[in-house]
Protein backbone atom coordinates (compact mmCIF):
# COMPACT_ATOMS: atom_id res chain seq x y z
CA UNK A 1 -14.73 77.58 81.85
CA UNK A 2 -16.19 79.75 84.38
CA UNK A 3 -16.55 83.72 83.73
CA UNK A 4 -13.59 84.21 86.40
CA UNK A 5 -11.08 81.42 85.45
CA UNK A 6 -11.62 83.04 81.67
CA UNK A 7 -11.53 86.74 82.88
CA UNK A 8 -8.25 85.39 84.67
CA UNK A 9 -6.60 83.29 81.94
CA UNK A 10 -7.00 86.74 79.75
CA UNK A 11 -5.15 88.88 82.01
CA UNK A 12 -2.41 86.18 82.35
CA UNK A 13 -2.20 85.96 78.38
CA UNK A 14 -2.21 89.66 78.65
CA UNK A 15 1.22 89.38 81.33
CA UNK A 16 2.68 87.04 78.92
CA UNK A 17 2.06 88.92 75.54
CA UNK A 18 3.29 92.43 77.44
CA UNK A 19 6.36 91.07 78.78
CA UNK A 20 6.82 89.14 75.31
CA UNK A 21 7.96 93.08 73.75
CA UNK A 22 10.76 92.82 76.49
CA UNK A 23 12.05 89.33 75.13
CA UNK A 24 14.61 91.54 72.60
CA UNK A 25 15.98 92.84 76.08
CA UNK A 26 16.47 89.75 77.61
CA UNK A 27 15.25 85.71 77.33
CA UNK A 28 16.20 85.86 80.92
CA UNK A 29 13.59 88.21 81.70
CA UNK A 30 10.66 87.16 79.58
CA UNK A 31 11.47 83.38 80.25
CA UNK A 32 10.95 83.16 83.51
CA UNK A 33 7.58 85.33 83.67
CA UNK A 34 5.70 83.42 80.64
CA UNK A 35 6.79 79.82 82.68
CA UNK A 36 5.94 81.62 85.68
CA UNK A 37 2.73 82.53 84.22
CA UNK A 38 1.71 79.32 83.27
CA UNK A 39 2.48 77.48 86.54
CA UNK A 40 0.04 80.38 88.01
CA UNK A 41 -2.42 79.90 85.36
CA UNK A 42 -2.57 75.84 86.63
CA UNK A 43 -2.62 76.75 90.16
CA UNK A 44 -5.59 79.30 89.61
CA UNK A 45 -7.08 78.59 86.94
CA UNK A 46 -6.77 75.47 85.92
CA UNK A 47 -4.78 72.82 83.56
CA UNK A 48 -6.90 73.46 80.60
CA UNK A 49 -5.73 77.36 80.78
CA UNK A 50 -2.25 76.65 81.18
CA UNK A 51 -2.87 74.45 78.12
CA UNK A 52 -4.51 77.63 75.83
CA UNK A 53 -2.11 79.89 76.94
CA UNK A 54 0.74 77.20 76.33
CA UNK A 55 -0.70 76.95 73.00
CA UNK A 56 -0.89 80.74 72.34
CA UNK A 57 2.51 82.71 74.08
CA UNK A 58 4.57 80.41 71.51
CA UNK A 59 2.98 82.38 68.11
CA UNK A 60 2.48 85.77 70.27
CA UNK A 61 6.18 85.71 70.81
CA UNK A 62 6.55 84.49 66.89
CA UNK A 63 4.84 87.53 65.90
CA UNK A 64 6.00 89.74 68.18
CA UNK A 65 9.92 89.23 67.70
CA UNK A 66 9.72 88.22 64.23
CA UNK A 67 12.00 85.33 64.98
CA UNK A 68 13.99 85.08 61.63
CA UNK A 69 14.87 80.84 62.94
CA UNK A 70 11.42 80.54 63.41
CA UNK A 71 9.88 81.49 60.27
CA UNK A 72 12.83 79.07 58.49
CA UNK A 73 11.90 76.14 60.61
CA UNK A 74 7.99 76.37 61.94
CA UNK A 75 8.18 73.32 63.18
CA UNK A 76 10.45 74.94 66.40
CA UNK A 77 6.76 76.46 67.20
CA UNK A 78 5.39 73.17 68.03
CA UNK A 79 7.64 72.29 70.15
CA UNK A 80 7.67 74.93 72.07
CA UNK A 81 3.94 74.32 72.60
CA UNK A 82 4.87 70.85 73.75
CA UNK A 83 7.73 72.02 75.79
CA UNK A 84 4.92 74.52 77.62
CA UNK A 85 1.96 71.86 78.12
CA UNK A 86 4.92 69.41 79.47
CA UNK A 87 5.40 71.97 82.12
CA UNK A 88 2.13 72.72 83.02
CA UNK A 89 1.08 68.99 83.43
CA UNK A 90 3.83 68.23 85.32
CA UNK A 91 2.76 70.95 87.67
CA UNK A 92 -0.86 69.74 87.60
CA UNK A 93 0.15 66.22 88.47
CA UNK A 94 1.76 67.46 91.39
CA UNK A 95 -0.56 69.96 93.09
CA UNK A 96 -3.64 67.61 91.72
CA UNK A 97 -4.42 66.42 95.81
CA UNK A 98 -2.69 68.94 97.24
CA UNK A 99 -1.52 72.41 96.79
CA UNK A 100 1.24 72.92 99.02
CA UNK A 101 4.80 74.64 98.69
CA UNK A 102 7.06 70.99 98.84
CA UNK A 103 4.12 69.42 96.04
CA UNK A 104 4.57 73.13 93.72
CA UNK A 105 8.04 72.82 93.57
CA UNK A 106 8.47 69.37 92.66
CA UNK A 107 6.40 69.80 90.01
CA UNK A 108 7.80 72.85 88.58
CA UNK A 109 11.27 71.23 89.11
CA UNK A 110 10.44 68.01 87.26
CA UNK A 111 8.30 70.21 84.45
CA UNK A 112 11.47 72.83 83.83
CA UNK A 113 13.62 69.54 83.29
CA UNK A 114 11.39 67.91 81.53
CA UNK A 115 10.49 70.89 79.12
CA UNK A 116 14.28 71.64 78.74
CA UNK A 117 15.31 67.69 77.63
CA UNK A 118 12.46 67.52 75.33
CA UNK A 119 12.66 70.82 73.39
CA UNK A 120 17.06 69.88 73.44
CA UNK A 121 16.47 67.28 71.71
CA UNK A 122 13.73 68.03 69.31
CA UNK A 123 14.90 71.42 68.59
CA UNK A 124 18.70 71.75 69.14
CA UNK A 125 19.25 67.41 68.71
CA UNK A 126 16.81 67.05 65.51
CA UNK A 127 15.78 69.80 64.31
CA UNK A 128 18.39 72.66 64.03
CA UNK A 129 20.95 69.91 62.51
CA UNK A 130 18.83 68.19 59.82
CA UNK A 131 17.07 71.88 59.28
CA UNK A 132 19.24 74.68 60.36
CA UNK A 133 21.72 74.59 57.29
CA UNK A 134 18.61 75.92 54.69
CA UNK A 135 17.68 78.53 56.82
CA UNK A 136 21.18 80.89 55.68
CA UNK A 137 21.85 81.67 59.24
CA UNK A 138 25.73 81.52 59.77
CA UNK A 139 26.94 78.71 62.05
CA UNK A 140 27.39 80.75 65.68
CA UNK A 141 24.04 81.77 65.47
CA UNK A 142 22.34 78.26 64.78
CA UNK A 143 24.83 77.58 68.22
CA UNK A 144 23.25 80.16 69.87
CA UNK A 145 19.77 78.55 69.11
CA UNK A 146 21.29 74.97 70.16
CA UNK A 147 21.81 76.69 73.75
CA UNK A 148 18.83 78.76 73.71
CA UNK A 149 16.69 75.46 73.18
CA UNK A 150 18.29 73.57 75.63
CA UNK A 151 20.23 75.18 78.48
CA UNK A 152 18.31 78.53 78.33
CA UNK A 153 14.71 76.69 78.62
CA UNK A 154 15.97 75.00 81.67
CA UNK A 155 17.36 78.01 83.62
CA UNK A 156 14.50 80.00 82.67
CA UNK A 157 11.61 77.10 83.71
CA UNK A 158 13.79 76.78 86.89
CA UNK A 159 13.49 80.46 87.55
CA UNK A 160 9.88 80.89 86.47
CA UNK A 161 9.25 77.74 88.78
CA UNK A 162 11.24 79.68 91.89
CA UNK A 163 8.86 82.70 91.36
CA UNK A 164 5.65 81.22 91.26
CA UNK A 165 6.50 79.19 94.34
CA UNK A 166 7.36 82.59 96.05
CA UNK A 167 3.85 84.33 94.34
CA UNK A 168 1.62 81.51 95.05
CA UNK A 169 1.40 81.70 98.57
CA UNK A 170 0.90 85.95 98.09
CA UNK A 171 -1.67 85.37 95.54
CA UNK A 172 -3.25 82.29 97.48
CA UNK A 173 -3.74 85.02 100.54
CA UNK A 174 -5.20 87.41 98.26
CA UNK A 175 -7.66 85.30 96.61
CA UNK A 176 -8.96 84.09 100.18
CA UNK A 177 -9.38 87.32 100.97
């Protein structure tokens, strides 16, 4: 990687790790800015940094909450990674020839609902019902997971989509300049 798409993937993990202390607040807040983030960090920097920093917000937001699900069942952690680098390529494949507004927003479209199916049924499908009993959580709030890894992921990819197709341009502008 080049000094600047490495100087810029580091800020972006830093956006991602600071907003992370907010996702107690809200997932609806934090959700949308870390996919947000990483649609940015194709666009600017490259697949290969939306990749690391796919990789990394997952166990920065493990550490940082001290998600009580996640340390019972680790393997959620993966596929939340996988989730991530599903959006990011999708985004990739789209802009690849062309970076334009109508090429962004299919890709982020297609990535959010192809992040959300894949982490539904890998976390909420498989592994909250073969898992979730041993982790001593009572039974709404292994429901509230099922929702959070399913429906959740896809509103907040969708919104994290909508705002880097309104900050692209913005940034695009700036960069030029």
């Amino acid at each position: 990687m080049k000094t600047r798409k490495l100087t810029h993937t580091a800020l972006l993990l830093a956006l991602c790790i600071a907003s992370q202390f907010l996702k107690n607040t809200s997932v609806y807040l934090t959700g949308p800015v870390i996919n947000c983030i990483l649609i940015l960090a194709v666009v600017f920097c490259g697949l290969w940094s939306a990749v690391v920093l796919s990789l990394i917000t997952p166990l920065t937001s493990w550490l940082i909450t001290g998600s009580p699900l996640m340390s019972a069942i680790p393997l959620i952690v993966p596929c939340v990674m996988a989730g991530n680098i599903m959006l990011a390529v999708s985004v990739w494949v789209s802009i690849r020839k062309q970076l334009c507004t109508r090429n962004l927003l299919f890709g982020a479209l297609f990535g959010a609902i192809l992040k959300a199916a894949f982490m539904g049924g890998t976390i909420s499908l498989l592994l909250l019902p073969l898992l979730g009993g041993a982790t001593g959580l009572p039974a709404p709030a292994l429901a509230a997971a099922r929702m959070t890894f399913s429906l959740t992921q896809l509103i907040t990819a969708l919104l994290g989509g909508a705002l880097a197709v309104l900050i692209v341009p913005t940034l695009e502008h700036i960069s030029e300049g």
